[in-house]
PDB file of N, CA and C in Angstrom:
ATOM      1  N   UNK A   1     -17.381  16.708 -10.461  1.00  0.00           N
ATOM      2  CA  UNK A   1     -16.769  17.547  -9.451  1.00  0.00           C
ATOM      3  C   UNK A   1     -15.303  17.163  -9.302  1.00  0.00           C
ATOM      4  N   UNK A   2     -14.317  18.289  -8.974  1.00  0.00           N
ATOM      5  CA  UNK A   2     -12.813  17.843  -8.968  1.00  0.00           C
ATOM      6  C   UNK A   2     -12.600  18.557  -7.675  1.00  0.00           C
ATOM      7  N   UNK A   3     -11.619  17.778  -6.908  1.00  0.00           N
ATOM      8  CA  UNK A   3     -11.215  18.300  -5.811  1.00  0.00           C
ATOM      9  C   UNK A   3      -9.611  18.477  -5.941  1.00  0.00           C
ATOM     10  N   UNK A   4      -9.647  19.890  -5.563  1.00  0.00           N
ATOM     11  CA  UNK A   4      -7.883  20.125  -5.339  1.00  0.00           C
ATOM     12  C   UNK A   4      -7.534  19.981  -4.000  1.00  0.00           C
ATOM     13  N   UNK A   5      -6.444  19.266  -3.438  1.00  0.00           N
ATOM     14  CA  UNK A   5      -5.955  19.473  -2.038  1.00  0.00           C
ATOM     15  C   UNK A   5      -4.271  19.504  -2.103  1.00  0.00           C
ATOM     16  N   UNK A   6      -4.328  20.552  -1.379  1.00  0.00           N
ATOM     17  CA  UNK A   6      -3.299  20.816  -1.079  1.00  0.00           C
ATOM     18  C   UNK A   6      -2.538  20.757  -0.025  1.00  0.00           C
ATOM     19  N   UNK A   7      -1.269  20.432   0.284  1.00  0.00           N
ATOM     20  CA  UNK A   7      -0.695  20.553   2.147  1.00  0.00           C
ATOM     21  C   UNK A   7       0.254  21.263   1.927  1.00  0.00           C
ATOM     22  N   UNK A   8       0.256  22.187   3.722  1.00  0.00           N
ATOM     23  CA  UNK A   8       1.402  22.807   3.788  1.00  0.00           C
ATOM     24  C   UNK A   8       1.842  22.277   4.950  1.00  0.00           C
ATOM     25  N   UNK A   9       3.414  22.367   5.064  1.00  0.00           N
ATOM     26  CA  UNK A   9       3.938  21.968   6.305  1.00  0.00           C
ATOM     27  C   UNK A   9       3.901  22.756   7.302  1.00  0.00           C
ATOM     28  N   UNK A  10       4.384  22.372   8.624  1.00  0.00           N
ATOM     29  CA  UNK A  10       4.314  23.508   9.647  1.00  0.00           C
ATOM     30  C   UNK A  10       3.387  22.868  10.786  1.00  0.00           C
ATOM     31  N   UNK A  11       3.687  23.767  12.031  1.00  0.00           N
ATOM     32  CA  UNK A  11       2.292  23.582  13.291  1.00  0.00           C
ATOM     33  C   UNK A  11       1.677  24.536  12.493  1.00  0.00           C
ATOM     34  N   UNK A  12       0.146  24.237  12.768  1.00  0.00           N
ATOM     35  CA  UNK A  12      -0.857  25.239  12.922  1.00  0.00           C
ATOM     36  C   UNK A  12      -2.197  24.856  14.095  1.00  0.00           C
ATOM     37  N   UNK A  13      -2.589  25.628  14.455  1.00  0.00           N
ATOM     38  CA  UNK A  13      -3.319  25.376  15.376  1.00  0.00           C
ATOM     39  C   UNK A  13      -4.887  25.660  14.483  1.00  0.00           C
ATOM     40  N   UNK A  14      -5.631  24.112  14.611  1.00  0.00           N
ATOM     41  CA  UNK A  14      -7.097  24.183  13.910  1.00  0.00           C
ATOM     42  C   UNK A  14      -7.831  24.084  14.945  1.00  0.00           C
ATOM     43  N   UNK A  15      -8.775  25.223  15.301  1.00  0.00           N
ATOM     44  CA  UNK A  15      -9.670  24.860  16.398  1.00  0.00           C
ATOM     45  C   UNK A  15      -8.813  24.877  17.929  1.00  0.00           C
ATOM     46  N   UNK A  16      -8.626  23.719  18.342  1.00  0.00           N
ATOM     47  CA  UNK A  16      -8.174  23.827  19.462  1.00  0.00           C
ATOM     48  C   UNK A  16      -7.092  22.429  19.146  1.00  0.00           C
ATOM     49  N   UNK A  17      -6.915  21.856  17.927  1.00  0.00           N
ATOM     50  CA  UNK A  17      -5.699  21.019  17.936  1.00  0.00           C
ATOM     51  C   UNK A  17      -4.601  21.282  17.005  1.00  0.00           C
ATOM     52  N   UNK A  18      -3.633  21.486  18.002  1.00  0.00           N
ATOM     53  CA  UNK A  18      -2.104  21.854  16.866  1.00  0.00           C
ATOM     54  C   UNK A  18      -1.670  20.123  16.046  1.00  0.00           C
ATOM     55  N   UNK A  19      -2.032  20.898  14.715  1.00  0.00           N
ATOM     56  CA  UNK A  19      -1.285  19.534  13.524  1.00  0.00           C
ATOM     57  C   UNK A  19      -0.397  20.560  12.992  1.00  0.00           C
ATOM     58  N   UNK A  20       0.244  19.143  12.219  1.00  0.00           N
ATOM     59  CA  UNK A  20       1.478  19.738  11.789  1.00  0.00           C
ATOM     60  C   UNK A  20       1.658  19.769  10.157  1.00  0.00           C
ATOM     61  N   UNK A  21       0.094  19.701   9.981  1.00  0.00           N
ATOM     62  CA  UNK A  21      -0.204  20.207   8.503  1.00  0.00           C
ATOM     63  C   UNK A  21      -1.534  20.480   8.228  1.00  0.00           C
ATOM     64  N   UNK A  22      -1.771  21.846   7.530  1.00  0.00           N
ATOM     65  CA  UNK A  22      -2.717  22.399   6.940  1.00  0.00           C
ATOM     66  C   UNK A  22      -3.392  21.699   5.510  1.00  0.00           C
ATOM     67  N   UNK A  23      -4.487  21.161   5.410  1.00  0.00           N
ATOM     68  CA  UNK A  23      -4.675  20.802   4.346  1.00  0.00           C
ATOM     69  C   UNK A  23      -6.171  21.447   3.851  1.00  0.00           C
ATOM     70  N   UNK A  24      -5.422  22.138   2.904  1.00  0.00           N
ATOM     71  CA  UNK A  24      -7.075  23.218   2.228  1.00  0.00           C
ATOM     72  C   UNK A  24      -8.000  22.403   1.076  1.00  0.00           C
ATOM     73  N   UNK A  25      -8.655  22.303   0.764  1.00  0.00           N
ATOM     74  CA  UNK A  25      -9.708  21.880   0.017  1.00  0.00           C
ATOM     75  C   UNK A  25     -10.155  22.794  -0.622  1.00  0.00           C
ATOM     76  N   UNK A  26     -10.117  22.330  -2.337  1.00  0.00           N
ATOM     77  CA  UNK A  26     -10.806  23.858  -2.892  1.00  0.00           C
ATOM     78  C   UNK A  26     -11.653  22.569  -4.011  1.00  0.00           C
ATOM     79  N   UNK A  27     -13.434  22.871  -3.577  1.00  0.00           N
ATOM     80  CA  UNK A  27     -14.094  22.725  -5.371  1.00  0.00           C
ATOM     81  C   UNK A  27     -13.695  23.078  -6.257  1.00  0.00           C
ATOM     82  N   UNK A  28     -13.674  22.764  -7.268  1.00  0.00           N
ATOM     83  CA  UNK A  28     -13.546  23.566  -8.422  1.00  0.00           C
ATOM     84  C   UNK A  28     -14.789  22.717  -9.419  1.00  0.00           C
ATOM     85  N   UNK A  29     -15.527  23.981  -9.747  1.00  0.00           N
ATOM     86  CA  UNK A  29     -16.600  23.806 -10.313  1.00  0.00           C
ATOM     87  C   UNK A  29     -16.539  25.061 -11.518  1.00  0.00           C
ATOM     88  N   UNK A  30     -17.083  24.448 -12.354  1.00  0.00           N
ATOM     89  CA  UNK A  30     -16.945  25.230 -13.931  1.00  0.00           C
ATOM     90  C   UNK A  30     -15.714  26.148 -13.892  1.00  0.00           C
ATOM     91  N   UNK A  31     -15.212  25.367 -13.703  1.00  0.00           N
ATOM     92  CA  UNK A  31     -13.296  26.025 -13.922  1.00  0.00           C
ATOM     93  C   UNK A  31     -13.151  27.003 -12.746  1.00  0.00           C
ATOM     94  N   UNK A  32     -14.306  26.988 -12.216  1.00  0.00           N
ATOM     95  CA  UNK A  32     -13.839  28.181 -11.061  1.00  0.00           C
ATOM     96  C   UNK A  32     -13.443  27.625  -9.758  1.00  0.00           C
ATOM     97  N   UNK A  33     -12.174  27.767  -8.821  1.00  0.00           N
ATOM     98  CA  UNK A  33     -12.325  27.270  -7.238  1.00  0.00           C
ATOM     99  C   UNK A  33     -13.488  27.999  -6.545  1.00  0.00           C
ATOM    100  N   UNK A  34     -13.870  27.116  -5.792  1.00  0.00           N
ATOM    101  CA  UNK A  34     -15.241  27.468  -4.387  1.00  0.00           C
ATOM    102  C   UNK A  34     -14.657  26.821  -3.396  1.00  0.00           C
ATOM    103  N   UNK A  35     -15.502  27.239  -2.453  1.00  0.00           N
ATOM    104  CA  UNK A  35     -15.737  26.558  -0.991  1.00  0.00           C
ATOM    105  C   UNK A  35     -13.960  25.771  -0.800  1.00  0.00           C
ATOM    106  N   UNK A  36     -13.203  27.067  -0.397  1.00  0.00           N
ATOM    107  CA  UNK A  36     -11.954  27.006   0.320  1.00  0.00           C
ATOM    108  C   UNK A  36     -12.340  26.713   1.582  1.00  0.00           C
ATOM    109  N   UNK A  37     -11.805  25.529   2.297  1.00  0.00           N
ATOM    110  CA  UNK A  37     -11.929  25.460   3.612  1.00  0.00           C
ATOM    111  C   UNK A  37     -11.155  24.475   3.657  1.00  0.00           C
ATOM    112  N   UNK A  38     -10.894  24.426   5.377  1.00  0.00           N
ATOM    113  CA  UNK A  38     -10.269  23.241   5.960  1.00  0.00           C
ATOM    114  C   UNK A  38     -10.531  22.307   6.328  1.00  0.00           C
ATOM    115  N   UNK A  39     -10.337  21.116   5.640  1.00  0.00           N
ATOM    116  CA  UNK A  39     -10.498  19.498   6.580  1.00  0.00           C
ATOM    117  C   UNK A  39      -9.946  19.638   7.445  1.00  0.00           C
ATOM    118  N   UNK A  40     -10.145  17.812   8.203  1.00  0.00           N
ATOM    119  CA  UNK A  40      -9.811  17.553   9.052  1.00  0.00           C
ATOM    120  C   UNK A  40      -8.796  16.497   8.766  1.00  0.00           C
ATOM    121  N   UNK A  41      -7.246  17.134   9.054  1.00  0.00           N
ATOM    122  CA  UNK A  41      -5.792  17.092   8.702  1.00  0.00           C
ATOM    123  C   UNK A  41      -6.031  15.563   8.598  1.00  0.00           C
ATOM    124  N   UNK A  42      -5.972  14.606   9.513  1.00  0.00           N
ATOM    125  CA  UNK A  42      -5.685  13.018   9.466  1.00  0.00           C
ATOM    126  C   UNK A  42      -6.655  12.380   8.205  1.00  0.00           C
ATOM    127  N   UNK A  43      -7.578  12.964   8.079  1.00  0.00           N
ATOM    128  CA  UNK A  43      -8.299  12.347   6.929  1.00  0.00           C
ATOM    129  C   UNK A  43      -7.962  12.887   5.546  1.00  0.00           C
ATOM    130  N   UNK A  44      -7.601  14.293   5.309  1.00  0.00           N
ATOM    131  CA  UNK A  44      -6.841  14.605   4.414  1.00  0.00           C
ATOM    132  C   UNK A  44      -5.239  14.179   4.312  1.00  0.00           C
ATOM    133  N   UNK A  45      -4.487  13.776   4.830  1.00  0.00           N
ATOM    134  CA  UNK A  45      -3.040  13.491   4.805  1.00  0.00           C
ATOM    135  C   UNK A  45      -3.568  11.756   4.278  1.00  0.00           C
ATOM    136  N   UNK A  46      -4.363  11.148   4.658  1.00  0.00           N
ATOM    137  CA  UNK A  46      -4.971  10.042   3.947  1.00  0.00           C
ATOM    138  C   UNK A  46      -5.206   9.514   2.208  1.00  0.00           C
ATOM    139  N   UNK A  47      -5.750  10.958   2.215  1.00  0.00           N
ATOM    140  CA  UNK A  47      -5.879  11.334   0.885  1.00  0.00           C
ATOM    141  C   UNK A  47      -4.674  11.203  -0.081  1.00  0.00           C
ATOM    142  N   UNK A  48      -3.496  12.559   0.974  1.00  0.00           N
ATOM    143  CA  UNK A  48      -2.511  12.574   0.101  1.00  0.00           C
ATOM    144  C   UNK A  48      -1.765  11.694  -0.149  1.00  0.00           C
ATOM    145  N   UNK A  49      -1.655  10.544   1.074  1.00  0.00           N
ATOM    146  CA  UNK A  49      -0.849   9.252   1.087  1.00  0.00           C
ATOM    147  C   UNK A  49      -0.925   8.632   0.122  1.00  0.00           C
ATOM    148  N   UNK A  50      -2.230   8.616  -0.075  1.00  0.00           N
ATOM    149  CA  UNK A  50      -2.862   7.264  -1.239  1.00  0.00           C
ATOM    150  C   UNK A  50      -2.211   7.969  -2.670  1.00  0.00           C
ATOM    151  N   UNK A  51      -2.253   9.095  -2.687  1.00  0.00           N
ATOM    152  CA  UNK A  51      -1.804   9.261  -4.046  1.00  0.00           C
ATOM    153  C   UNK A  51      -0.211   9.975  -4.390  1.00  0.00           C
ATOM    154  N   UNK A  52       0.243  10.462  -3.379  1.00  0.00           N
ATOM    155  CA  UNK A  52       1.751  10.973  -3.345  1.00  0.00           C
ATOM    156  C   UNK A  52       2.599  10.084  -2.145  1.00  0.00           C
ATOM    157  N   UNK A  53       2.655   9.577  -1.372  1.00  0.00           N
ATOM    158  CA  UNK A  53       2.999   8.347  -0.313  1.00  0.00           C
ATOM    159  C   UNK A  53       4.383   9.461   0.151  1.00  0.00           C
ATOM    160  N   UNK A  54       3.737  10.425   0.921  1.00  0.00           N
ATOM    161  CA  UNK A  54       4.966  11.747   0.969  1.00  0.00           C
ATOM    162  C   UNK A  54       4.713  12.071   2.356  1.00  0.00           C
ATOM    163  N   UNK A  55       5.280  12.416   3.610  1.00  0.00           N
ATOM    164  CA  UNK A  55       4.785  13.226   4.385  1.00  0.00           C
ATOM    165  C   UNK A  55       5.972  14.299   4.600  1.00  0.00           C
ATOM    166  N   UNK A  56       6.730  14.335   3.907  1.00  0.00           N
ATOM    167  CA  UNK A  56       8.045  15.388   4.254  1.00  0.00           C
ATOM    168  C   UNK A  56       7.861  16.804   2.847  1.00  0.00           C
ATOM    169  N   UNK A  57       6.987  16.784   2.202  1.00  0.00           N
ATOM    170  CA  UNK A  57       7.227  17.914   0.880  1.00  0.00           C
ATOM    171  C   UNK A  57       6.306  18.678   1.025  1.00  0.00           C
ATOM    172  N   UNK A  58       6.189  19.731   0.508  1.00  0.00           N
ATOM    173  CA  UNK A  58       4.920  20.391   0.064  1.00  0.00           C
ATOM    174  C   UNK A  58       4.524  20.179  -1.729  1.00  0.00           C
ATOM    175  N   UNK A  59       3.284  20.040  -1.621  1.00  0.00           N
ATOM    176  CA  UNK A  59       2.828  19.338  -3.112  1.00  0.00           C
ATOM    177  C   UNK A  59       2.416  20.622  -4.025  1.00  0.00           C
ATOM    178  N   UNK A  60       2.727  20.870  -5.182  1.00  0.00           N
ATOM    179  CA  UNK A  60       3.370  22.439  -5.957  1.00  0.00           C
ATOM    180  C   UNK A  60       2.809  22.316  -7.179  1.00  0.00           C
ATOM    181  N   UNK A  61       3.162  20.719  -7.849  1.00  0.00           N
ATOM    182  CA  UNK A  61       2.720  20.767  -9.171  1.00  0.00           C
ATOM    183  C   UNK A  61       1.436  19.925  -9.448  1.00  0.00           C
ATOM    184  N   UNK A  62       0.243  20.666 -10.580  1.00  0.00           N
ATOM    185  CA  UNK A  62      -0.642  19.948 -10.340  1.00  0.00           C
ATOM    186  C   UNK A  62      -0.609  18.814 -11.358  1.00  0.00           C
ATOM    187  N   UNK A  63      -0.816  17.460 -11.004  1.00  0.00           N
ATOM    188  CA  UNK A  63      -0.950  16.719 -12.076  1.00  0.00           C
ATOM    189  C   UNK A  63      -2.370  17.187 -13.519  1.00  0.00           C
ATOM    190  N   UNK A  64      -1.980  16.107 -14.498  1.00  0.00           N
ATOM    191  CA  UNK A  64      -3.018  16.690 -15.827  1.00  0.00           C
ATOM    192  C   UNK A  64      -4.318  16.022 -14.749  1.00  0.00           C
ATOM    193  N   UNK A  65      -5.133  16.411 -14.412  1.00  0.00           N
ATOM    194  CA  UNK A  65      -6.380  16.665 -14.146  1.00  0.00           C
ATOM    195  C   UNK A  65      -7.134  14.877 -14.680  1.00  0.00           C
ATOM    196  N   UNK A  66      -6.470  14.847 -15.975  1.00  0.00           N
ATOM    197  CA  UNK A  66      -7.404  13.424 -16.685  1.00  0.00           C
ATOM    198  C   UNK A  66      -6.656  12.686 -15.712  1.00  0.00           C
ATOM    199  N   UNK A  67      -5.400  12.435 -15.267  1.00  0.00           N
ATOM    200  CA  UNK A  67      -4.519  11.468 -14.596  1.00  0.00           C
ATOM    201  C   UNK A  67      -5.000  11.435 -13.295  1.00  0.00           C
ATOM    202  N   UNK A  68      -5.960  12.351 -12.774  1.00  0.00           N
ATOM    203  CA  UNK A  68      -6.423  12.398 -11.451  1.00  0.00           C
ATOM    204  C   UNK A  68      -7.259  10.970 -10.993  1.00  0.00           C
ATOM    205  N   UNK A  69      -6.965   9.820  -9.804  1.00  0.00           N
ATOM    206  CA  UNK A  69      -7.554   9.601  -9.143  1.00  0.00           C
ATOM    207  C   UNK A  69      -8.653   9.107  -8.818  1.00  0.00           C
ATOM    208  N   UNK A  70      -9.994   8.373  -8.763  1.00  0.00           N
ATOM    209  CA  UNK A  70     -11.174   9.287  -8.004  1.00  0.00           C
ATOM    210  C   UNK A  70     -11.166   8.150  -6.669  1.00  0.00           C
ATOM    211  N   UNK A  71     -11.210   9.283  -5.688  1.00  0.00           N
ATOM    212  CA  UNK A  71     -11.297   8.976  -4.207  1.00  0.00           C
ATOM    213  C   UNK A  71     -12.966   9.420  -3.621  1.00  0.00           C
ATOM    214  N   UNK A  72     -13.635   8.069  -2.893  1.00  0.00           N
ATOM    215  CA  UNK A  72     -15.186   8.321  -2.574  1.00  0.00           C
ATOM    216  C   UNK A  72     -15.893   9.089  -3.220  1.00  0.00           C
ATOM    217  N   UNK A  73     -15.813   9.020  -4.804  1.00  0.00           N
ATOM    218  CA  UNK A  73     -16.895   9.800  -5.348  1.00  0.00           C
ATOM    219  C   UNK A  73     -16.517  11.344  -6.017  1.00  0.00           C
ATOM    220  N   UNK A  74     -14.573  11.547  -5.337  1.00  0.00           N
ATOM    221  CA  UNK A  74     -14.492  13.105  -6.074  1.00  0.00           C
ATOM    222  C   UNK A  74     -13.043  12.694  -6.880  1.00  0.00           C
ATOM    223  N   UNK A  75     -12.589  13.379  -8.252  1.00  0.00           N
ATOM    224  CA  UNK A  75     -11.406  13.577  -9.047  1.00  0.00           C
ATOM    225  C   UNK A  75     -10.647  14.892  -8.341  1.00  0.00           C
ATOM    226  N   UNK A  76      -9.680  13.810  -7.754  1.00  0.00           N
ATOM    227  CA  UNK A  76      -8.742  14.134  -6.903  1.00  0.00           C
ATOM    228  C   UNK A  76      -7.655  14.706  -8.065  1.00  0.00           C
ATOM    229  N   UNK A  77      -7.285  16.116  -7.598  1.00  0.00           N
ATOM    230  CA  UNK A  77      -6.102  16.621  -8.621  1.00  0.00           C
ATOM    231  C   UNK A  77      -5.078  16.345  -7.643  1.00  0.00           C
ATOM    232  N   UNK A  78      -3.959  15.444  -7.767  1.00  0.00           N
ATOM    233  CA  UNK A  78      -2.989  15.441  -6.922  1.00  0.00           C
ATOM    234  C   UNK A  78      -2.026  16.504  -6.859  1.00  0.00           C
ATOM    235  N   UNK A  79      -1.312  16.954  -5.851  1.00  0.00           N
ATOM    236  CA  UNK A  79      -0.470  17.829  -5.634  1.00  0.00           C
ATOM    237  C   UNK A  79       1.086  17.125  -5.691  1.00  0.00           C
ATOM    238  N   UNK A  80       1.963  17.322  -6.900  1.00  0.00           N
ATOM    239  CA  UNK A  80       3.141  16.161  -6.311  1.00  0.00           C
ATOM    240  C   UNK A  80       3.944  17.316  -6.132  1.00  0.00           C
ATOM    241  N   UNK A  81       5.512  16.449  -5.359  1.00  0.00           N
ATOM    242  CA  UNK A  81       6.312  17.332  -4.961  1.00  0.00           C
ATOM    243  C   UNK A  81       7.139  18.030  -6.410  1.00  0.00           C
TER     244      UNK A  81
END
């Protein structure tokens, strides 16, 4: 299983708490993305820390996939700036 995550900057309001970044989660399973949804921002910006140590960019390019990561069990495609 490979996980793409991505952040965007900005307020957004999730639920009932305004963060100041969106971070989407997409499976990707047999080359296809699934199950788009939203984490929960502080544990995803965690994510991105560990592997881009960024909180000012939006992440655009995807690394080669083999260079990915693995974080608790998933191949993390990093997003760098």
């Amino acid at each position: 299983m490979k996980a793409l995550i991505m952040k965007f900057m900005g307020a957004h309001l999730v639920g009932t708490h305004l963060v100041h970044t969106i971070i989407m989660y997409t499976r990707i399973v047999g080359g296809l993305m699934t199950s788009m949804l939203i984490i929960e921002a502080a544990i995803a910006e965690k994510l991105i820390d560990k592997i881009c140590n960024s909180h000012d960019q939006v992440y655009h390019t995807l690394l080669d996939a083999e260079q990915a990561p693995v974080y608790d069990g998933f191949n993390i495609i990093a997003l760098k700036p």
